[in-house]
Protein backbone atom coordinates (compact mmCIF):
# COMPACT_ATOMS: atom_id res chain seq x y z
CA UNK A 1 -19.15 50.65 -12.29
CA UNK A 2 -17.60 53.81 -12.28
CA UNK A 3 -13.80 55.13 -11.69
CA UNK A 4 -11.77 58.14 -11.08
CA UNK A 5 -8.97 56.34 -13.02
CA UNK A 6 -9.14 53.08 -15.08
CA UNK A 7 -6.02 51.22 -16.15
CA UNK A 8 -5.84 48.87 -18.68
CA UNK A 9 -3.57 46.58 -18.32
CA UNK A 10 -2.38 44.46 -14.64
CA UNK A 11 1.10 43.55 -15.97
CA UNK A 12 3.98 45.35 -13.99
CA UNK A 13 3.84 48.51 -16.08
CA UNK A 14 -0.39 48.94 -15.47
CA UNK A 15 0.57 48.13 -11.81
CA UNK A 16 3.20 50.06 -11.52
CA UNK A 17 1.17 52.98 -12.60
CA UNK A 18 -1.94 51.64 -10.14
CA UNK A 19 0.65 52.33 -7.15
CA UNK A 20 1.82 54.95 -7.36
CA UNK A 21 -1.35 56.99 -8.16
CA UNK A 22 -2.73 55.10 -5.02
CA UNK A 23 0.37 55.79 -2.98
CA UNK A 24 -0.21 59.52 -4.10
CA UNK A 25 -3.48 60.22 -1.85
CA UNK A 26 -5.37 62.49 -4.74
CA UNK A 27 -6.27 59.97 -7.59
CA UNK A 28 -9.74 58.51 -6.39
CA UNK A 29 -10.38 55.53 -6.89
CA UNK A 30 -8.86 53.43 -9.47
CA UNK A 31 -9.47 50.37 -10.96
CA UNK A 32 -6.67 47.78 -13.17
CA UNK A 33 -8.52 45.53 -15.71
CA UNK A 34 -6.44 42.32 -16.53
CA UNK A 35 -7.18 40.04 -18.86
CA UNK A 36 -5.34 37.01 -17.69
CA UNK A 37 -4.84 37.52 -14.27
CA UNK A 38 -2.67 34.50 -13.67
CA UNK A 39 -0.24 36.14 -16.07
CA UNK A 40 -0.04 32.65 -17.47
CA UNK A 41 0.66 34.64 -20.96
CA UNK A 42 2.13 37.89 -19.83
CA UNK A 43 5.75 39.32 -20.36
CA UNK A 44 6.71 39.74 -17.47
CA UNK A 45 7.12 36.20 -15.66
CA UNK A 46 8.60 35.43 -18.92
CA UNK A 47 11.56 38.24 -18.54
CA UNK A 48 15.25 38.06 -17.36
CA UNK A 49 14.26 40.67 -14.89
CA UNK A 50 17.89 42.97 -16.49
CA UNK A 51 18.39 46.45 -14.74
CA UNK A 52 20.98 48.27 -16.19
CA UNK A 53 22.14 51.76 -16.97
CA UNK A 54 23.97 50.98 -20.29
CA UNK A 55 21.66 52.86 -22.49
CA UNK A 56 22.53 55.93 -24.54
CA UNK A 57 19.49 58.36 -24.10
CA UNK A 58 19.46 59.85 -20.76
CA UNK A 59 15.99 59.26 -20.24
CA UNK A 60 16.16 55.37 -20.60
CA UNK A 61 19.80 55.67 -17.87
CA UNK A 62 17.54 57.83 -15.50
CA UNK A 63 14.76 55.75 -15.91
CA UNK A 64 16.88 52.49 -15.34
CA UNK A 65 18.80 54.38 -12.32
CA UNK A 66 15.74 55.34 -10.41
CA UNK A 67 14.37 51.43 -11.74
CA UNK A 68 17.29 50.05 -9.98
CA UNK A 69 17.31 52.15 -6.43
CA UNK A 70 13.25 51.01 -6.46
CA UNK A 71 14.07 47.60 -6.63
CA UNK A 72 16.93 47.76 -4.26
CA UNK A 73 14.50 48.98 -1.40
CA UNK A 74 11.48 46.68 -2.93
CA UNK A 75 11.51 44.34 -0.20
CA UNK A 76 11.11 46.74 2.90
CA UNK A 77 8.96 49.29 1.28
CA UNK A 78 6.48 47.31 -0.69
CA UNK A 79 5.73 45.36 2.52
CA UNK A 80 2.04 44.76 3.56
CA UNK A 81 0.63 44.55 7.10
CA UNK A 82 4.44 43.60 8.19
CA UNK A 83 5.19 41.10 5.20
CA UNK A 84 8.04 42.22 2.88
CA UNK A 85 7.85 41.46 -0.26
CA UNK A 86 11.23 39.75 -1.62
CA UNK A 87 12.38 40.16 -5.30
CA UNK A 88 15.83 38.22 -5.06
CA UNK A 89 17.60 41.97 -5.78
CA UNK A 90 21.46 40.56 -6.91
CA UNK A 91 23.91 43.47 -7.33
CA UNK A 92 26.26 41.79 -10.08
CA UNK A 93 26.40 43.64 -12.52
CA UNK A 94 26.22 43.83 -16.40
CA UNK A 95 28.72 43.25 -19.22
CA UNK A 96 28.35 44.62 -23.04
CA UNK A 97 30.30 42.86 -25.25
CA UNK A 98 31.51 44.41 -29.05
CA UNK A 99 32.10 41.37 -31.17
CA UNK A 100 30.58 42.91 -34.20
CA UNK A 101 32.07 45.97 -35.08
CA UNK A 102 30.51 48.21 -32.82
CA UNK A 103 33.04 49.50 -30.76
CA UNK A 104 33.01 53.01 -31.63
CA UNK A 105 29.62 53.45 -30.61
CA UNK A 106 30.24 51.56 -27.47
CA UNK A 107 33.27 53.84 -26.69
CA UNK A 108 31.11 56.78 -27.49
CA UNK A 109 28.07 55.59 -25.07
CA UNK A 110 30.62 54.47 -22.13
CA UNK A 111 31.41 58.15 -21.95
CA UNK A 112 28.24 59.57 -22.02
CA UNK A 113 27.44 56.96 -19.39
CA UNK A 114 30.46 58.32 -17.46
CA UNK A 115 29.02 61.97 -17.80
CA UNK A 116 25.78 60.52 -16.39
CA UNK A 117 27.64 59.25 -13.17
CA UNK A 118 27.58 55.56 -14.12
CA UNK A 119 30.20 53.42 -13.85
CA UNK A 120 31.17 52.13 -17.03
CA UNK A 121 34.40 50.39 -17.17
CA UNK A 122 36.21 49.73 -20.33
CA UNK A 123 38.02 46.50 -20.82
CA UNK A 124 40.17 45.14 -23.49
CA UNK A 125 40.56 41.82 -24.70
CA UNK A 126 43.33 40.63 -21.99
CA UNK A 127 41.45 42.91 -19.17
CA UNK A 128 38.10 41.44 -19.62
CA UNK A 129 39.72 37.36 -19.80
CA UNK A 130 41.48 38.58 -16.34
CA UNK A 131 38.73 40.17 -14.93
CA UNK A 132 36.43 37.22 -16.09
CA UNK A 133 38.82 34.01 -16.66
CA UNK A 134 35.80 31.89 -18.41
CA UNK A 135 35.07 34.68 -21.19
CA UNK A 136 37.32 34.35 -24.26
CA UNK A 137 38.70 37.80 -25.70
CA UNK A 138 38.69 36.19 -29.18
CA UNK A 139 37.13 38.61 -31.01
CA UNK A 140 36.31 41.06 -28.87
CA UNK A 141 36.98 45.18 -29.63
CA UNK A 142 35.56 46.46 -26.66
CA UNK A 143 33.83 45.40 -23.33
CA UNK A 144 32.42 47.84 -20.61
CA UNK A 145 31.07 46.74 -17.64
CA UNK A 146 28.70 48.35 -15.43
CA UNK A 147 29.42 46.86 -11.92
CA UNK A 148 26.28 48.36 -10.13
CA UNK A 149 23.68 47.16 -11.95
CA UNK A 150 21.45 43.89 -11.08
CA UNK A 151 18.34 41.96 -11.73
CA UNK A 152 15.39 40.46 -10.10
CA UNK A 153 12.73 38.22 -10.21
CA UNK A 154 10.15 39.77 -11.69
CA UNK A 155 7.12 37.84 -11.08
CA UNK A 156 7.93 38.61 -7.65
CA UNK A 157 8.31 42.01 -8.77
CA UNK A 158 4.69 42.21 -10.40
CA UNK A 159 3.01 40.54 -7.58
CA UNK A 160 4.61 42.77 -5.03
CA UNK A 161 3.29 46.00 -6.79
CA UNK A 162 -0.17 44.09 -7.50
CA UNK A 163 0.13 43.10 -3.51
CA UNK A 164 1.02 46.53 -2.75
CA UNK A 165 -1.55 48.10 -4.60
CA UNK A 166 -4.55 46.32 -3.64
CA UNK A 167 -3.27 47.35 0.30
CA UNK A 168 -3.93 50.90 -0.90
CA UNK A 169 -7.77 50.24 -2.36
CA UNK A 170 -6.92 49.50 -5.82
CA UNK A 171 -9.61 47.40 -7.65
CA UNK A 172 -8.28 44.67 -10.00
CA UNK A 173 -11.18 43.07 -12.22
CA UNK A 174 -10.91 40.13 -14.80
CA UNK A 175 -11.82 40.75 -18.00
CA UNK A 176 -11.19 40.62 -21.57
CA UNK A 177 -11.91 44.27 -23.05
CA UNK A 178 -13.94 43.83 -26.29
CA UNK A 179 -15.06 47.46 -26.52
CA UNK A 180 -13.55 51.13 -25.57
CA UNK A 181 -16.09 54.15 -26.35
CA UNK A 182 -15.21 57.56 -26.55
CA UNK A 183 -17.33 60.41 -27.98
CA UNK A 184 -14.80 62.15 -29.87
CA UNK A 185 -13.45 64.31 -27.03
CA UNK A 186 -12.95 61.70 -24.01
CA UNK A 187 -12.96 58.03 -23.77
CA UNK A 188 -16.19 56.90 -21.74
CA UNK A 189 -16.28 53.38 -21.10
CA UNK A 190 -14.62 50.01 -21.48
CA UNK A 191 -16.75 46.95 -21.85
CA UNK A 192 -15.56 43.65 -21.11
CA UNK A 193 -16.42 39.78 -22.85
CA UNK A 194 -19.17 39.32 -19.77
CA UNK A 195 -20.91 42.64 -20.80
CA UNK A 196 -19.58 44.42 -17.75
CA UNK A 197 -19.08 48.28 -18.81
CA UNK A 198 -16.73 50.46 -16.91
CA UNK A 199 -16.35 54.34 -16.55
CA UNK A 200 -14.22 56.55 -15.94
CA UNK A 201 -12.45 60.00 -16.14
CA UNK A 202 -9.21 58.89 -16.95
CA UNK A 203 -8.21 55.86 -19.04
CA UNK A 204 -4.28 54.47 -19.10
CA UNK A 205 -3.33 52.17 -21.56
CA UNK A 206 -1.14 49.98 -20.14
CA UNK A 207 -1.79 46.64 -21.95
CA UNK A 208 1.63 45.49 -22.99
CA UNK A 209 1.98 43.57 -26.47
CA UNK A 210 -1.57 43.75 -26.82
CA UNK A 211 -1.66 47.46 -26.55
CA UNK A 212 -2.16 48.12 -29.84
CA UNK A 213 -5.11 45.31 -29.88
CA UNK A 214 -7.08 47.40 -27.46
CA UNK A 215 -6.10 50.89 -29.03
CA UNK A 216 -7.58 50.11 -32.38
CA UNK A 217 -10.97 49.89 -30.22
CA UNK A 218 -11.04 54.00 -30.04
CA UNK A 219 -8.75 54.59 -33.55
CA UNK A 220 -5.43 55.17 -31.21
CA UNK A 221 -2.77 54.05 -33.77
CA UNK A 222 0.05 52.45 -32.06
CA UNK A 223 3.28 51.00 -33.63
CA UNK A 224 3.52 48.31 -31.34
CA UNK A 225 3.46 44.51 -31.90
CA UNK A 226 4.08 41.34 -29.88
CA UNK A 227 7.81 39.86 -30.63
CA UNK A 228 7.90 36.19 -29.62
CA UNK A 229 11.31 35.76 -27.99
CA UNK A 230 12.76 32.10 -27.02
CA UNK A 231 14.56 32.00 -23.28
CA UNK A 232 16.00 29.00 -21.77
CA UNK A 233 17.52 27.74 -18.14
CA UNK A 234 20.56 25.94 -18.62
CA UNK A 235 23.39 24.36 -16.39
CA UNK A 236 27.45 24.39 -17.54
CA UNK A 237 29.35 20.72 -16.27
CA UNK A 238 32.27 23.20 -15.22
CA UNK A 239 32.26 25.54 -12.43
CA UNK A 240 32.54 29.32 -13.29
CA UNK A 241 33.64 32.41 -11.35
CA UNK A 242 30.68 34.52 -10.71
CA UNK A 243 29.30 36.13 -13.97
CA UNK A 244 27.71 39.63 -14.69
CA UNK A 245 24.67 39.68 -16.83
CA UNK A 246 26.41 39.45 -20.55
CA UNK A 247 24.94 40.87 -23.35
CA UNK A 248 26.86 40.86 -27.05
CA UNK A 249 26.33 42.63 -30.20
CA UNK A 250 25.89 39.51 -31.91
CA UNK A 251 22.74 39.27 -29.04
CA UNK A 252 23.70 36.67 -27.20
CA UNK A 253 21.95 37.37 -23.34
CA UNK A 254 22.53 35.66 -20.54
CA UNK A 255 22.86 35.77 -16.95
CA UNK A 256 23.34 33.38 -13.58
CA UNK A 257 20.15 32.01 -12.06
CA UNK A 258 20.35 29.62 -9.22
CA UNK A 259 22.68 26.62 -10.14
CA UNK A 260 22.97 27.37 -13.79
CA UNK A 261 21.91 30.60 -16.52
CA UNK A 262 18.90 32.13 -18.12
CA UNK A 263 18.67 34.01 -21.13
CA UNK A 264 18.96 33.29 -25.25
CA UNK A 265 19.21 34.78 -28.11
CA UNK A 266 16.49 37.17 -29.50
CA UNK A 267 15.83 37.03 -33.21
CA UNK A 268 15.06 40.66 -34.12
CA UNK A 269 13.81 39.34 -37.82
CA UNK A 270 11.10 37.05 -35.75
CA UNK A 271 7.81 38.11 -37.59
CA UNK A 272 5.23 39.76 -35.40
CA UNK A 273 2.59 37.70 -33.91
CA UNK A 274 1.51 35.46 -30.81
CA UNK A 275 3.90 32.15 -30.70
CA UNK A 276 4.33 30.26 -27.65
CA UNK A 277 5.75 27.20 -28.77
CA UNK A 278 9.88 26.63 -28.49
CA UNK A 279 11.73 25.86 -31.19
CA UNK A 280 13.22 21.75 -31.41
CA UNK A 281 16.69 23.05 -32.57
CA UNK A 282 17.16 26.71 -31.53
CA UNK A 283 19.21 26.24 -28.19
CA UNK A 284 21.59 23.55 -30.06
CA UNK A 285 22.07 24.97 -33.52
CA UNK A 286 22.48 28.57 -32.30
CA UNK A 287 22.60 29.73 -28.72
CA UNK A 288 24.91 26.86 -27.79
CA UNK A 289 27.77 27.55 -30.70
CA UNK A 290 27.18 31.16 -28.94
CA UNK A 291 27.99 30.51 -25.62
CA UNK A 292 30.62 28.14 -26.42
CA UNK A 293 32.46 30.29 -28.67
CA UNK A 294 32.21 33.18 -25.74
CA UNK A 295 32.82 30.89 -22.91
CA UNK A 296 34.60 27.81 -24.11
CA UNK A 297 33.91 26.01 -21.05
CA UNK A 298 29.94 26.03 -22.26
CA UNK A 299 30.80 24.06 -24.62
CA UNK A 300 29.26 21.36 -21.73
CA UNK A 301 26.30 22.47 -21.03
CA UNK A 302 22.63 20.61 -20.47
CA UNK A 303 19.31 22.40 -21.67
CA UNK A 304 16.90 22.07 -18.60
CA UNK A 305 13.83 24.33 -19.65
CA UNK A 306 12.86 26.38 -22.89
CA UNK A 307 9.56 29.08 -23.10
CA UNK A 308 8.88 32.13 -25.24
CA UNK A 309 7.38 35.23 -24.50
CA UNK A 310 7.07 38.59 -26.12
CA UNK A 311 8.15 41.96 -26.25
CA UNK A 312 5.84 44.68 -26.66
CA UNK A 313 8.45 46.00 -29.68
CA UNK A 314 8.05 49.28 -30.50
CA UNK A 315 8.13 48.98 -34.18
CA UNK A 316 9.39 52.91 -34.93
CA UNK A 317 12.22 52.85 -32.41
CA UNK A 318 12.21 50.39 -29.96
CA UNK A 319 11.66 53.11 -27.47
CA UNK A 320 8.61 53.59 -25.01
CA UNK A 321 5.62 55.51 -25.42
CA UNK A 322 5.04 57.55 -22.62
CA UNK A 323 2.47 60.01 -21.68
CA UNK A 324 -1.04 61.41 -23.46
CA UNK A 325 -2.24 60.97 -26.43
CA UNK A 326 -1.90 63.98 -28.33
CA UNK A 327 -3.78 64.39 -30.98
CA UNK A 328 -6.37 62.41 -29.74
CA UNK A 329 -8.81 61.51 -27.02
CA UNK A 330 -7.73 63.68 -24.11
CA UNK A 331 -8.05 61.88 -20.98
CA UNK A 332 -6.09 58.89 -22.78
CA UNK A 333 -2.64 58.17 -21.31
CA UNK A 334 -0.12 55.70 -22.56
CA UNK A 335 2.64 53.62 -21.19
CA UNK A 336 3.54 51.07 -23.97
CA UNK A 337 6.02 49.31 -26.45
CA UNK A 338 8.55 48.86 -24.20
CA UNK A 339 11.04 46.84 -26.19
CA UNK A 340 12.08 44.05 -23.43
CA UNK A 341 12.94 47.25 -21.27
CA UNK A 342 9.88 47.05 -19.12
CA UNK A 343 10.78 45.15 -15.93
CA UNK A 344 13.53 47.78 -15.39
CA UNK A 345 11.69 51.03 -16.34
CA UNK A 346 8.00 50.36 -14.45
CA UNK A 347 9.05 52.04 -11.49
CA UNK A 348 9.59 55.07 -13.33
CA UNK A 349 6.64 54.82 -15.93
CA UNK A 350 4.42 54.35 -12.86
CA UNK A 351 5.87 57.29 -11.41
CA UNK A 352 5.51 59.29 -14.64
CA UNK A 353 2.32 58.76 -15.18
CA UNK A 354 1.19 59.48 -11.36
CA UNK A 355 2.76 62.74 -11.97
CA UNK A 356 0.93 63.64 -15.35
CA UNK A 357 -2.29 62.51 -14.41
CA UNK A 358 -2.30 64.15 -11.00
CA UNK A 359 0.12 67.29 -11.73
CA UNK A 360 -0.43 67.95 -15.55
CA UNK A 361 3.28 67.13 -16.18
CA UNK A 362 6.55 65.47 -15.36
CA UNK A 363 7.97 66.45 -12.25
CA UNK A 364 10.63 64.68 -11.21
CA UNK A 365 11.80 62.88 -15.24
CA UNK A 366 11.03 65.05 -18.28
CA UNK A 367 9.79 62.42 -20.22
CA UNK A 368 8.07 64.02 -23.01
CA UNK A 369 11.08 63.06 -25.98
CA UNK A 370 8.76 59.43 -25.29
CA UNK A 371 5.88 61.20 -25.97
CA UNK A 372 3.32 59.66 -28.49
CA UNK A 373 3.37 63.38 -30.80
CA UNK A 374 6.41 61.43 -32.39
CA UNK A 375 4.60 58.34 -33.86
CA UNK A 376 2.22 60.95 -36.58
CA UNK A 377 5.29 62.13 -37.24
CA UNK A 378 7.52 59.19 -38.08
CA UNK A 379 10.42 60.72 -35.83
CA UNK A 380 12.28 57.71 -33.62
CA UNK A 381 14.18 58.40 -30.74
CA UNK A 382 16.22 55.68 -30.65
CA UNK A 383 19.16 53.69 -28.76
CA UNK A 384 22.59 53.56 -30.13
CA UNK A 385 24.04 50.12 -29.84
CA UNK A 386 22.96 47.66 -27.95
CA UNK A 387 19.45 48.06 -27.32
């Protein structure tokens, strides 16, 4: 079969992207090849679902700003034939923590934040244990709080963009890619484990950790590798005033969810490759000291569920890679290694890419500091403290 634009990729970044070119009017048609289209495996279902404007590269606040005013409206404007299309959008904010030395930096990025019009409040030790009466100050330099921000559920986000997309004539085919041809100008074709082959003008990778996978088929180097990350749902004995989503320099993550918390620990030094399988001891022997120590009344607290899934980590900066490839084939575009930032960022990677594909270049984001040009050339653009 033949498209106008072929995405690879059906996670919430590759639909994301399939939207809003649809939504546009001028992209043709458009087909989203997905591998695993119960997303039994995929990142997403797997995420926290964060939103937050706590970054220190105006690109990733502005990307996370427009994220979060997407989301807000998801419900009513991602409805189909009268059904709305509910995300469980909580407004409650997030909390970075300095408990490791860091609290220059995070003194430096609150004001730059400021200057970006978010509101990033700075507390102190006694300020944050009166603001948040569970949270011990023990240790802490330096907390700012972001009171605006939120999260979702993002299956319910994926679906709702797959949902909406479909409404709007988007194909979405199952298959496993096993070859990508190109002729040394353009990529041509995709061909898929059941021999299906697949044209088209314009080819997106969007295909998460496994992006790199499916770029070696055409010689696109990409630095970007699956992270296996352990997350857990967990209830405290004691009741607690309602929390913000807390993140810590020492990377402790966590947030409320129903009657108790999700989140973990990520282990930065975890080696690169596909594991699925929770660790026995993890939660007790290091997230649990972790929480304890932060919130002394976790110190009672019953592990309920454990999974892993994996970040598409950007091994040159931890920073996306957005737009063509330059350099190489030229009707290749890229949305990948988004570093656990992807849930947050798709609505404005989809929108991105809509823009380049259809316009020739960013029109409403300059984007192009995330362009690929700086992988060849070993230059990161990178977040300042907590990433």
């Amino acid at each position: 079969m033949h498209a106008d634009i072929a995405i690879l990729g059906g996670g919430i970044i590759g639909s994301s992207v399939a939207y809003h070119l649809a939504r546009d009017g001028r992209a043709g048609t458009i087909v989203v090849v997905e591998r695993d289209p119960t997303y039994a495996l995929a990142a997403t279902p797997r995420a926290n679902g964060g939103i937050r404007l706590l970054f220190s590269l105006s690109e990733n606040i502005e990307m996370a700003r427009h994220g979060r005013d997407f989301y807000r409206a998801f419900e009513s404007e991602m409805a189909v034939d009268g059904e709305p299309a509910p995300i469980s959008y909580k407004r409650q904010g997030y909390l970075f923590v300095s408990d490791a030395g860091g609290a220059a930096q995070m003194e430096e990025n609150a004001r730059f934040q400021e200057s970006m019009g978010v509101t990033a409040e700075r507390l102190d030790p006694a300020a944050l244990e009166a603001r948040f009466p569970s949270i011990s100050g023990e240790g802490v330099a330096l907390a700012v709080l972001s009171p605006d921000d939120a999260w979702i559920d993002p299956q319910a986000a994926l679906m709702g963009f797959r949902r909406k997309a479909r409404s709007l004539g988007v194909a979405y085919i199952d298959g496993e890619i096993v070859e990508w041809q190109g002729d040394g100008v353009a990529a041509r074709s995709v061909t898929l484990a059941d021999g299906q082959a697949i044209t088209a003008d314009v080819f997106v990778n969007a295909c998460g950790a496994w992006a790199a996978e499916v770029g070696r088929l055409i010689d696109l180097d990409l630095p970007v590798e699956p992270m296996s990350r352990e997350s857990y749902f967990f209830r405290c004995a004691d009741p607690l005033e309602p929390l913000p989503f807390i993140k810590t320099e020492t990377d402790l993550a966590f947030r409320p969810e129903g009657d108790g918390y999700v989140g973990g620990m990520p282990d930065w030094s975890e080696p690169a490759g596909w594991n699925f399988e929770p660790s026995p001891d993890r939660f007790e022997d290091v997230v649990w000291p972790a929480l304890a120590q932060r919130l002394p009344s976790m110190q009672r607290v019953k592990l309920i569920r454990s999974w892993r899934g994996h970040y598409a980590r950007n091994t040159l900066d931890y920073s996306a890679i957005i737009g063509p490839w330059s350099g190489g084939l030229g009707n290749v575009y890229l949305a990948n290694g988004f570093s656990g930032h992807g849930v947050m960022h798709a609505p404005a990677t989809g929108r991105a890419l809509a823009e380049l594909i259809l316009d020739g270049g960013f029109q409403t984001l300059d984007l192009a500091r995330f362009g690929y040009h700086r992988i060849p050339a070993g230059e990161p653009y990178r977040e300042k403290g907590i990433v």
